[in-house]
N, C-alpha and C. Protein backbone atom coordinates (compact mmCIF):
# COMPACT_ATOMS: atom_id res chain seq x y z
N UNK A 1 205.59 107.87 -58.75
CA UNK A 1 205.13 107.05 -57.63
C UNK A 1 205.72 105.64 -57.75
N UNK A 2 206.16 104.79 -56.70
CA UNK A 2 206.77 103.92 -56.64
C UNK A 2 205.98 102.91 -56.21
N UNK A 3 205.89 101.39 -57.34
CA UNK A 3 204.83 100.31 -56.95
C UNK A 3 205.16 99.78 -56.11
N UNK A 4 204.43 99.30 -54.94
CA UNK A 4 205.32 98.42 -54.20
C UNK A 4 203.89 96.95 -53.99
N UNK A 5 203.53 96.66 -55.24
CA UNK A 5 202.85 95.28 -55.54
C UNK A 5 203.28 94.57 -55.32
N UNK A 6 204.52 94.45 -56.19
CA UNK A 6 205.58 93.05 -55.92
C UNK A 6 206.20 92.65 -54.85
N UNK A 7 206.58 93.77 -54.10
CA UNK A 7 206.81 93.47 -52.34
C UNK A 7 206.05 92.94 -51.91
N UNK A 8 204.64 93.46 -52.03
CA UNK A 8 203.89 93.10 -50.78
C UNK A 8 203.57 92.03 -50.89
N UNK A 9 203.45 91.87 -52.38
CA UNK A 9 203.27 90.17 -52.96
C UNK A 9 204.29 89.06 -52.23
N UNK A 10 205.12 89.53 -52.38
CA UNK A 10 206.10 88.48 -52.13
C UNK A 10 206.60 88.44 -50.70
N UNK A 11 206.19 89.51 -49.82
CA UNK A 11 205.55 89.19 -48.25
C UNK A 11 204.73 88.78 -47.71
N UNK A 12 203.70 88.80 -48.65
CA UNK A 12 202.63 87.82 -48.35
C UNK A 12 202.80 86.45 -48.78
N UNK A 13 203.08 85.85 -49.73
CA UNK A 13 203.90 84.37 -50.66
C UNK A 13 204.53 83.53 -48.98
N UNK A 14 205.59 84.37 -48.20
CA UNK A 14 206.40 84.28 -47.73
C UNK A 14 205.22 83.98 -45.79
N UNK A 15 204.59 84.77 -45.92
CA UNK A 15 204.11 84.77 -44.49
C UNK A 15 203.11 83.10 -45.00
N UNK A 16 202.00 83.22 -46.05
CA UNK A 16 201.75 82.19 -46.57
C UNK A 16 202.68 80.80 -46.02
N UNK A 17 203.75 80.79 -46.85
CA UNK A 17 204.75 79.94 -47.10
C UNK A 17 204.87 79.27 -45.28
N UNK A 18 205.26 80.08 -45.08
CA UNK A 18 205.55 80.28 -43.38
C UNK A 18 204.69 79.74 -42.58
N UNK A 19 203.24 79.91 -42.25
CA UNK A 19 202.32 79.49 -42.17
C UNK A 19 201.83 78.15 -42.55
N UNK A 20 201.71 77.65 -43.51
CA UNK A 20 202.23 75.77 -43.93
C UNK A 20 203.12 75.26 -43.73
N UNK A 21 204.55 75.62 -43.49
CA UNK A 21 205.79 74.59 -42.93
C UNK A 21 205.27 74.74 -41.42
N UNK A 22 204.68 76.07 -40.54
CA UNK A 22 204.87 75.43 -39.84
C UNK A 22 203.15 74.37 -38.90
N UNK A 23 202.20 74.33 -40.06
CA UNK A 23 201.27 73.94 -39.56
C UNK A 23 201.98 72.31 -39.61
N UNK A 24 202.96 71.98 -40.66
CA UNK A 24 203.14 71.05 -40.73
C UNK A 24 204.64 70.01 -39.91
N UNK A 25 204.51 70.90 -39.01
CA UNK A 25 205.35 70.51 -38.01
C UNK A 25 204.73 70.12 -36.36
N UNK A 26 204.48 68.87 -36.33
CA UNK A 26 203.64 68.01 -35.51
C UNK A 26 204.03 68.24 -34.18
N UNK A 27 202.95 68.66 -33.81
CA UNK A 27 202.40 68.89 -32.05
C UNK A 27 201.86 67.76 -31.65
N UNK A 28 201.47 67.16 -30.08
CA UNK A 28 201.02 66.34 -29.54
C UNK A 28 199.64 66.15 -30.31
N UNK A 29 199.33 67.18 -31.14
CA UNK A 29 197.59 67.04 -31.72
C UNK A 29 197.54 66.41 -33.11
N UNK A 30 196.73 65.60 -33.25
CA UNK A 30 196.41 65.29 -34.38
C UNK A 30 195.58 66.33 -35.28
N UNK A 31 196.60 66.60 -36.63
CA UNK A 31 195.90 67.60 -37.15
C UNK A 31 195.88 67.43 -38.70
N UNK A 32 194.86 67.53 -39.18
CA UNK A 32 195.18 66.56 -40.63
C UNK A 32 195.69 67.25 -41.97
N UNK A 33 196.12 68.57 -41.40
CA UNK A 33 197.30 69.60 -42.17
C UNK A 33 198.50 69.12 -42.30
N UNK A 34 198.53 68.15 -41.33
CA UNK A 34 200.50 67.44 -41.48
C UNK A 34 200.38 66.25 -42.76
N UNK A 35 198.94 66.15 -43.14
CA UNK A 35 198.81 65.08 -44.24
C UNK A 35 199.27 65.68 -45.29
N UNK A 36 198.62 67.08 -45.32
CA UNK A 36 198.78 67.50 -47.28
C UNK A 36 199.89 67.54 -47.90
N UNK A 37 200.94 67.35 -47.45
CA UNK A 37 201.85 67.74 -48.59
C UNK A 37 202.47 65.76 -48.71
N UNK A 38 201.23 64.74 -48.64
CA UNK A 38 202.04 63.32 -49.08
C UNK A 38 201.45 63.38 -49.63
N UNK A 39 201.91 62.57 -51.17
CA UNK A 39 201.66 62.17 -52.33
C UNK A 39 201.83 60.82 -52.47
N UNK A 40 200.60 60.00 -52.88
CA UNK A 40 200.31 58.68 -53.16
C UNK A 40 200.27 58.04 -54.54
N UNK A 41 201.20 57.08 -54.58
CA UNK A 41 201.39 56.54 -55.73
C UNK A 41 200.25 55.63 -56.42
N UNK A 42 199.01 56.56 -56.73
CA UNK A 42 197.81 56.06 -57.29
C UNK A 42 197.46 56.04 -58.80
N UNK A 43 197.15 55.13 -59.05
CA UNK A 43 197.00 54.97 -60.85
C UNK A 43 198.02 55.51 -61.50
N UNK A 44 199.07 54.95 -61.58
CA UNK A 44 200.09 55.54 -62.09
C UNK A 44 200.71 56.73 -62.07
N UNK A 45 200.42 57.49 -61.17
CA UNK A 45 201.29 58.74 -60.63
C UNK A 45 201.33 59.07 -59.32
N UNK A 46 201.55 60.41 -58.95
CA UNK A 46 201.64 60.66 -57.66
C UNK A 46 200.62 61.86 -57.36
N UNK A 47 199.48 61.58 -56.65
CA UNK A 47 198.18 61.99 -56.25
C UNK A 47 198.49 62.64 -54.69
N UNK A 48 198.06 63.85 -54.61
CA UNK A 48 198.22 64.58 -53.33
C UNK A 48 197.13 63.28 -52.28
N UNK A 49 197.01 62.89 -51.31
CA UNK A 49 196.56 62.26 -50.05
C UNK A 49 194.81 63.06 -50.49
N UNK A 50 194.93 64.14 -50.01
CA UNK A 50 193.40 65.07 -49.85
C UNK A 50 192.73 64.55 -51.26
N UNK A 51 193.17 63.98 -51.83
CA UNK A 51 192.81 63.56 -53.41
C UNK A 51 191.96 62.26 -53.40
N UNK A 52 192.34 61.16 -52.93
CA UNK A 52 192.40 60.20 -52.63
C UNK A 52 191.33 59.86 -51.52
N UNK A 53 191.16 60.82 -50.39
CA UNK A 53 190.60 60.05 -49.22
C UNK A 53 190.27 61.00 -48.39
N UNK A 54 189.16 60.87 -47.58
CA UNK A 54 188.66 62.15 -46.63
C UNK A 54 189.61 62.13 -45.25
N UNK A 55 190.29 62.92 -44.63
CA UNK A 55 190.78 63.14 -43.73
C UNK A 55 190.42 63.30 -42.06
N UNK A 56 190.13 62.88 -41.40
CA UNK A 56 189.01 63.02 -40.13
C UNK A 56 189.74 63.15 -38.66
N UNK A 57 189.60 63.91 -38.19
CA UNK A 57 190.27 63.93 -36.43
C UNK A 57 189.69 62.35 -35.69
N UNK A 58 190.00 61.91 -35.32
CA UNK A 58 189.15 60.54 -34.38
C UNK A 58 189.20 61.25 -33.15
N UNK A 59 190.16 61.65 -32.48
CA UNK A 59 190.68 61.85 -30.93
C UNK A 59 191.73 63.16 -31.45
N UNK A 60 191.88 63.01 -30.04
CA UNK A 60 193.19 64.39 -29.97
C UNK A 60 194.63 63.83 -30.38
N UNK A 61 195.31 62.55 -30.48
CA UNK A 61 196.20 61.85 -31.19
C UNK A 61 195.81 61.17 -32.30
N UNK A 62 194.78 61.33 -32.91
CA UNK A 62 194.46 60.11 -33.70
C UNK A 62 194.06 60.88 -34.70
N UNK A 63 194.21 60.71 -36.38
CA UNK A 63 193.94 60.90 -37.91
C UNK A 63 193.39 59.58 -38.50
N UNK A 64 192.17 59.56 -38.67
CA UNK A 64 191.51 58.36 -39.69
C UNK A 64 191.00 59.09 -41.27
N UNK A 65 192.16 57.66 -41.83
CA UNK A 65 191.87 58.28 -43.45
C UNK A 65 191.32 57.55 -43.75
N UNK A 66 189.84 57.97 -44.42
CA UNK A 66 189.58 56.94 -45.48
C UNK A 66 189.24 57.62 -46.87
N UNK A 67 189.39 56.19 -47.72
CA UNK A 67 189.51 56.35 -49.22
C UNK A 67 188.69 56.35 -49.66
N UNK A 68 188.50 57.12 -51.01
CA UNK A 68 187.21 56.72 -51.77
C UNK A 68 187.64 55.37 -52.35
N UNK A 69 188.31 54.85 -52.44
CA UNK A 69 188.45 53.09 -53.45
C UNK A 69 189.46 52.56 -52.18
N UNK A 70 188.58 52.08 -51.55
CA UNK A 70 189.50 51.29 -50.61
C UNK A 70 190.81 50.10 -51.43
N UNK A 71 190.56 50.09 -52.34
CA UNK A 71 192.29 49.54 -52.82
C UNK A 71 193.03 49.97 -52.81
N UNK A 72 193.36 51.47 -52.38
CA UNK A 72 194.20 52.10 -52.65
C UNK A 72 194.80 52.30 -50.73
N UNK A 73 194.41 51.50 -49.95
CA UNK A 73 194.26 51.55 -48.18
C UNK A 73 196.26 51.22 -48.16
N UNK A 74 196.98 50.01 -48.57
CA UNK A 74 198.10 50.08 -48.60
C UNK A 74 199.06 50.92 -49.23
N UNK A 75 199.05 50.89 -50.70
CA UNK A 75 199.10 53.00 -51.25
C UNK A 75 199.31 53.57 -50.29
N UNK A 76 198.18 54.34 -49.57
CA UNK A 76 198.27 55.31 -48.45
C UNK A 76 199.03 54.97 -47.38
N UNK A 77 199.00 53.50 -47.03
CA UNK A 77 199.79 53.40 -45.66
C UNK A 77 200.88 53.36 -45.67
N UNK A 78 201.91 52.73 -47.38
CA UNK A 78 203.06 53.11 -47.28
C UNK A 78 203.94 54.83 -47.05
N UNK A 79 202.82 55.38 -48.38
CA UNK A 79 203.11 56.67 -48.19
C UNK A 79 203.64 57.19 -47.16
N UNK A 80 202.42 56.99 -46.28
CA UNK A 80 202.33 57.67 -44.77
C UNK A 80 203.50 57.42 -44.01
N UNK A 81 203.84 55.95 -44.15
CA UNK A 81 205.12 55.38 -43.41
C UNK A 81 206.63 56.25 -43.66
N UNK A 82 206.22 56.32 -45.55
CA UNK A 82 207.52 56.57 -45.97
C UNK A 82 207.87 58.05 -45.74
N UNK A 83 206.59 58.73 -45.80
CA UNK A 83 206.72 60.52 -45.48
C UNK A 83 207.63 60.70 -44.07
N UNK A 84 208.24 59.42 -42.98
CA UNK A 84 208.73 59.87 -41.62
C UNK A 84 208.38 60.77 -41.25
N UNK A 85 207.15 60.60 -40.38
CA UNK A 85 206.71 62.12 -40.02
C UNK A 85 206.46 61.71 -38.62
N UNK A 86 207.51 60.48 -38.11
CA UNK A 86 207.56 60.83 -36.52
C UNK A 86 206.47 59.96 -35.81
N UNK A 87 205.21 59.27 -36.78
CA UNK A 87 203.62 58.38 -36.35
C UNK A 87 203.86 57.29 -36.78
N UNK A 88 202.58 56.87 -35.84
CA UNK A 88 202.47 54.93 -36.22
C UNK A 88 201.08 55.35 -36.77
N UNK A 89 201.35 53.99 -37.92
CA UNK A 89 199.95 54.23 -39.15
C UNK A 89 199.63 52.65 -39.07
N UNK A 90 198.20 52.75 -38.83
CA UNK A 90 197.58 51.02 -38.76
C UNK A 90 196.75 50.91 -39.95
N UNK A 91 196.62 50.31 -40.84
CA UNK A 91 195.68 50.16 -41.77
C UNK A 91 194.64 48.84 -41.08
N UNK A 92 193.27 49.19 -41.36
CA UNK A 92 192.67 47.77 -41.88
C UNK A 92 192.29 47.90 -43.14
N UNK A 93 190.60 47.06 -43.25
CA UNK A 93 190.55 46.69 -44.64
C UNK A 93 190.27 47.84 -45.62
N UNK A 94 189.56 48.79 -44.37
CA UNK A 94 188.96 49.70 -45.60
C UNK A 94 189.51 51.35 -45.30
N UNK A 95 190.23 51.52 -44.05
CA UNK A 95 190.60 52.91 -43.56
C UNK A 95 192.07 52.71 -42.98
N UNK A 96 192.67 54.05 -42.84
CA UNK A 96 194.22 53.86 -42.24
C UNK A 96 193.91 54.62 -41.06
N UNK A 97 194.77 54.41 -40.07
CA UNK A 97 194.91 55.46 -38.84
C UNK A 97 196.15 55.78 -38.45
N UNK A 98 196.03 57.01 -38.34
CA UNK A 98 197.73 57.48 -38.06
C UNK A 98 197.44 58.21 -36.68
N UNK A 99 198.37 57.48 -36.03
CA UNK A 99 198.11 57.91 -34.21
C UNK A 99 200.00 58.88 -34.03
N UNK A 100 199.48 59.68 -33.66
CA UNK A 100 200.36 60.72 -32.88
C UNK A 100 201.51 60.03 -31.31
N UNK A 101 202.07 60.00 -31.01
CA UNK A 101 202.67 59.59 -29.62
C UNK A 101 202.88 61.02 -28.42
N UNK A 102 202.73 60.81 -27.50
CA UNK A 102 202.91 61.80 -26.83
C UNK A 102 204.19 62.25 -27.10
N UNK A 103 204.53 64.00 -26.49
CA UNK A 103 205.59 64.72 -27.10
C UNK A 103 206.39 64.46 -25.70
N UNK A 104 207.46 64.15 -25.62
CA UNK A 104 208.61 64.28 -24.91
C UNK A 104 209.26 65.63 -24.57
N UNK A 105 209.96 65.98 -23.58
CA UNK A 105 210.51 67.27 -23.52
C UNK A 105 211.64 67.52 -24.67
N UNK A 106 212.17 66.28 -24.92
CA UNK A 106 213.55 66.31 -26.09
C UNK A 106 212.76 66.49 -27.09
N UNK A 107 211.65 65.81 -27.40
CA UNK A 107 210.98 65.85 -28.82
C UNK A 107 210.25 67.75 -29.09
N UNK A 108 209.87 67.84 -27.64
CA UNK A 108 209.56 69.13 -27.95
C UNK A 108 210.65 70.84 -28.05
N UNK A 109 212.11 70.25 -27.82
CA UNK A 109 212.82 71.36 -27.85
C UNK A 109 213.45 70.94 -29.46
N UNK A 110 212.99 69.49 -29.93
CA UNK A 110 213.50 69.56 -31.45
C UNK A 110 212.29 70.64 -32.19
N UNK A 111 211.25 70.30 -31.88
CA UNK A 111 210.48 70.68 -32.35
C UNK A 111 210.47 72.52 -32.75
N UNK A 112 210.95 72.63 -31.69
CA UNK A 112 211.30 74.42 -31.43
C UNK A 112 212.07 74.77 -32.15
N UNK A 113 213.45 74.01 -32.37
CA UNK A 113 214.49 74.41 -32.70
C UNK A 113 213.69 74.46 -35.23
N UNK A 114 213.21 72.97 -35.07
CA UNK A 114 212.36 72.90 -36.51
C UNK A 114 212.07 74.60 -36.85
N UNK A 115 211.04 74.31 -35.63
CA UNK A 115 210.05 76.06 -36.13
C UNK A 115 210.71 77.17 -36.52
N UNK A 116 211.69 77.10 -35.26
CA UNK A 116 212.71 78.45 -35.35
C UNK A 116 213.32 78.65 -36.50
N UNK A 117 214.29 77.09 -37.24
CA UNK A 117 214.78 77.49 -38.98
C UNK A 117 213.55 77.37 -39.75
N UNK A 118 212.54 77.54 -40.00
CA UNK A 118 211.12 77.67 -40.79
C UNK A 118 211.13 79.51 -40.70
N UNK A 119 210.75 80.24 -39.04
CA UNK A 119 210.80 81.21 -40.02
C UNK A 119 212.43 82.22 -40.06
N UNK A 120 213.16 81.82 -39.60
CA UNK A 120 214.55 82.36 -40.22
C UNK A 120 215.09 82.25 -41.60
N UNK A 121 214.09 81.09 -42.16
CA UNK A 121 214.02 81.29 -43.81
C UNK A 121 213.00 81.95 -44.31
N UNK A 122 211.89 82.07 -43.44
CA UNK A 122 210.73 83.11 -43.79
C UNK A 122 211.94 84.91 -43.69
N UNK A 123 212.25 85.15 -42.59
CA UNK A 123 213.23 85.95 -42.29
C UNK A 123 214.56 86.46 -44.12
N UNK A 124 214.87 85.69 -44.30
CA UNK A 124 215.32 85.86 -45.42
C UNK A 124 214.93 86.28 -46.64
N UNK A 125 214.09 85.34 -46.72
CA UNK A 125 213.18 85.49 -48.11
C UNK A 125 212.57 86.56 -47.50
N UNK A 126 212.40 87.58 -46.84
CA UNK A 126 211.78 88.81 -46.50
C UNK A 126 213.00 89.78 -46.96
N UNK A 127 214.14 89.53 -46.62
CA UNK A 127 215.28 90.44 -46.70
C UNK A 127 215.35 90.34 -48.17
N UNK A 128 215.84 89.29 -48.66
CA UNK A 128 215.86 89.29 -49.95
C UNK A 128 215.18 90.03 -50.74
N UNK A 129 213.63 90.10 -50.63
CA UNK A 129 212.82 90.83 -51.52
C UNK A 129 212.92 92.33 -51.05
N UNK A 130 213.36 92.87 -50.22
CA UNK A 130 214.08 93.85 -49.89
C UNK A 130 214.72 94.28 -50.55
N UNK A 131 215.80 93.64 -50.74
CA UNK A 131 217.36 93.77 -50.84
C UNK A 131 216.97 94.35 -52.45
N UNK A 132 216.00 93.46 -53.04
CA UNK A 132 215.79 93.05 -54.84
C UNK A 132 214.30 94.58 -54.90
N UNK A 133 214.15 94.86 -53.78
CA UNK A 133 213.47 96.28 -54.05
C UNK A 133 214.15 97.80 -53.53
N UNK A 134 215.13 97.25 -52.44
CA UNK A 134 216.25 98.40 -52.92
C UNK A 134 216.96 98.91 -54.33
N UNK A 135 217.31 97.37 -54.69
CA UNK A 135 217.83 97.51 -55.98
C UNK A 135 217.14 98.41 -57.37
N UNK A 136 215.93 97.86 -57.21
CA UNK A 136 215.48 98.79 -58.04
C UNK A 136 215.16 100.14 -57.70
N UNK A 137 215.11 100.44 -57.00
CA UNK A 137 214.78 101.83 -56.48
C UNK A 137 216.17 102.58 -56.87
N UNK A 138 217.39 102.10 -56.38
CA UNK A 138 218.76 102.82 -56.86
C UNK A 138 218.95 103.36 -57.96
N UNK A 139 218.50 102.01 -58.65
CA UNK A 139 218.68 101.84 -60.32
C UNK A 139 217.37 102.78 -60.82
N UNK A 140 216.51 102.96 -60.20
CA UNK A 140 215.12 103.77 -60.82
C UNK A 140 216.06 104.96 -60.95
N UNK A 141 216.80 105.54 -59.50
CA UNK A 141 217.63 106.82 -59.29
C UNK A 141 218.73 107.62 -59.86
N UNK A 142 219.54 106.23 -60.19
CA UNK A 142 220.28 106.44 -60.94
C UNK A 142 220.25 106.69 -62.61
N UNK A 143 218.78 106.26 -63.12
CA UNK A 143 218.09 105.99 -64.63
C UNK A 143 217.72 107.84 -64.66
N UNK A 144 217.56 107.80 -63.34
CA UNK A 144 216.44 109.29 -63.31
C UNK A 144 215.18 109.40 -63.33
N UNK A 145 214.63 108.20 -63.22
CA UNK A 145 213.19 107.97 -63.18
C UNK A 145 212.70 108.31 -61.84
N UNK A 146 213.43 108.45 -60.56
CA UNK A 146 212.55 109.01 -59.43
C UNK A 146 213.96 109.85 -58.91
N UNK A 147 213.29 110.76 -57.74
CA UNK A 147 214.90 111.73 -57.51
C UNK A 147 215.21 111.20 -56.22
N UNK A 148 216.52 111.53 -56.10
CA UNK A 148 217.13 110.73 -54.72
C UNK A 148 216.06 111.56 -53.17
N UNK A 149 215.38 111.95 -53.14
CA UNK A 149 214.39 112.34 -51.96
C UNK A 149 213.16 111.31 -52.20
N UNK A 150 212.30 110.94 -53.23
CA UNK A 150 211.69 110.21 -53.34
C UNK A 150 212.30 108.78 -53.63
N UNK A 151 213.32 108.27 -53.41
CA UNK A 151 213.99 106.87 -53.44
C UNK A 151 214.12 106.75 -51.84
N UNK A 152 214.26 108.22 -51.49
CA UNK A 152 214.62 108.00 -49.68
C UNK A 152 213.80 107.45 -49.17
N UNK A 153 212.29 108.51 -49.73
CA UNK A 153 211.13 108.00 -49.18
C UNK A 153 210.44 106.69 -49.56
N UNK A 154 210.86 105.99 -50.67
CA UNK A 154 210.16 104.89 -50.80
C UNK A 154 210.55 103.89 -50.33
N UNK A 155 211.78 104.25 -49.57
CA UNK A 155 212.67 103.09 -49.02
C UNK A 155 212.55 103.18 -47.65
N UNK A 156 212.21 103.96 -46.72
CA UNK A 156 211.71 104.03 -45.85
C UNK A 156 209.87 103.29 -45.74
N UNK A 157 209.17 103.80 -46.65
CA UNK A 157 208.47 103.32 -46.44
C UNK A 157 208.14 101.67 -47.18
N UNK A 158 208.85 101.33 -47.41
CA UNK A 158 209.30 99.62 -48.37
C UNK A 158 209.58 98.96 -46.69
N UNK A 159 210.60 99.66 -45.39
CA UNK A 159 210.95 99.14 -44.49
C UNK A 159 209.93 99.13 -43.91
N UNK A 160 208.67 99.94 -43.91
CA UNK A 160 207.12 99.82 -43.39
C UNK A 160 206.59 98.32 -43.50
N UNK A 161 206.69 97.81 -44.79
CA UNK A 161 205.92 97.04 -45.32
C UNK A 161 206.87 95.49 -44.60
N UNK A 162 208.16 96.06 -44.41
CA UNK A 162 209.44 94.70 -44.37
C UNK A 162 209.23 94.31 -42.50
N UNK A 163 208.90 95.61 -41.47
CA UNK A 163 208.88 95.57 -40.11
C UNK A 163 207.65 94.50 -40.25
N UNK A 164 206.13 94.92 -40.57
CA UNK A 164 205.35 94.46 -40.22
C UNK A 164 205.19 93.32 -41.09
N UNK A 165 205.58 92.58 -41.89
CA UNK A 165 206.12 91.18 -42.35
C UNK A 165 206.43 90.55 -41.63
N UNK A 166 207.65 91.16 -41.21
CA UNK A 166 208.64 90.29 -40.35
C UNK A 166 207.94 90.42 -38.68
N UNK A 167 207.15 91.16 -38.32
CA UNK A 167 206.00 91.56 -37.06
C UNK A 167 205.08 89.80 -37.14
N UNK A 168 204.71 89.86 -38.14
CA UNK A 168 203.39 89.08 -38.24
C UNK A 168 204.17 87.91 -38.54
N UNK A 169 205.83 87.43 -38.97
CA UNK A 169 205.74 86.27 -38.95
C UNK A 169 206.36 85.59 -37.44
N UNK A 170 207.14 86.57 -36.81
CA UNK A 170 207.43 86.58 -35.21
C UNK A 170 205.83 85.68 -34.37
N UNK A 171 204.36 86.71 -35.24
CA UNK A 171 203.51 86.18 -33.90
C UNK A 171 203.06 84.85 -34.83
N UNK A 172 203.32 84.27 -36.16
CA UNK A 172 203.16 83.05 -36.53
C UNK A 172 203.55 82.10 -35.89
N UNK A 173 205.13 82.43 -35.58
CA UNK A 173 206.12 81.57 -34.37
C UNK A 173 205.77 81.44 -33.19
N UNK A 174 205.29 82.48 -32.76
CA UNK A 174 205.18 82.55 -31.25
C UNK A 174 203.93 81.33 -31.28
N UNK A 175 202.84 81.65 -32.12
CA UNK A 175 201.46 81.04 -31.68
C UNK A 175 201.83 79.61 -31.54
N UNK A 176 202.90 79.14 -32.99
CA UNK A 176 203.40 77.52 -32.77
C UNK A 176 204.08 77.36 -31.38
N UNK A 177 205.16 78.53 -30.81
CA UNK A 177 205.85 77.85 -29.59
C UNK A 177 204.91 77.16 -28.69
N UNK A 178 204.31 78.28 -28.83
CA UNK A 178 202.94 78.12 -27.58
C UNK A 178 202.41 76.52 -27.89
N UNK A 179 201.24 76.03 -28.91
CA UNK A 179 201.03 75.07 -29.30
C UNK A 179 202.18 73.36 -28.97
N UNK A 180 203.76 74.24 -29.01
CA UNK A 180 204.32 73.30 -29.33
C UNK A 180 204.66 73.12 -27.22
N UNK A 181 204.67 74.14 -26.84
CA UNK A 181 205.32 73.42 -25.52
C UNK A 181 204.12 73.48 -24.45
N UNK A 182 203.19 73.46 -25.21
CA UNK A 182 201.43 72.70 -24.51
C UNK A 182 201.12 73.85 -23.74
């Protein structure tokens, strides 16, 4: 019998994966998923944002961060600046706000075009783990460890597991187009 753990593992890693680049590709909405992946240069290292400070919707353009140690309010606002993520960030004394701008039609066919190479590398890294579970299956065949009728069949059904991967990261995309062209 042929495992296919590590596939599915690594189709799921991949739909995962897929799923965070593209939450983090900014729509007209303020959404405070486009924060997590900045890192703030706090007490001498670099501290994920969600670490640092509670994250809050204000409005439908608007993200208010605040900190647990409000000294750390410029910290965050450079961060934020320096991450270019497309927003204007206002600090006062004790909270930052990062306001969204409305999406443009140009801003929103970049935006498409973003999503689209997000999952065409999801797309790959699907083939790949393919490609690296064909491989072993040959090599199982050729060892003699499974017979060329059961390599047929596990490879057929390996393309089971590769359609509906690549199924579910199509409607990941789709749900962003949607999101992205309002």
């Amino acid at each position: 019998m042929v495992d296919f753990n590590k596939l599915k593992e690594k189709l799921e890693s991949t739909q995962a994966w897929l799923e965070a680049e593209l939450a983090g590709v900014r729509t007209g909405r303020a959404v405070p998923a486009l924060l997590d992946s900045i890192k703030v240069d706090a007490y001498g290292m670099q501290t994920p944002l969600k670490q640092l400070a509670n994250i809050g919707v204000e409005d439908a353009r608007t993200l208010r961060v605040s900190p647990f140690d409000i000294s750390q309010v410029k910290d965050i606002e450079r961060a934020i600046t320096d991450a270019d993520l497309g927003v204007s960030v206002q600090a006062t004394a004790s909270e930052v706000r990062v306001i969204f701008p409305e999406l443009t039609g140009e801003r929103r066919e970049q935006l498409l075009k973003i999503a689209g190479g997000k999952l065409e590398e999801a797309r790959v890294a699907v083939r790949g783990a393919r490609d690296e579970m064909k491989k072993d299956l040959n090599a199982q065949e050729k060892e003699g460890e499974i017979s060329k009728d059961e390599n047929h069949n596990a490879q057929e059904e390996m393309q089971k597991f590769v359609d509906e991967a690549n199924k579910a990261l199509e409607e990941q995309f789709n749900k962003k187009e949607e999101e992205i062209k309002g």
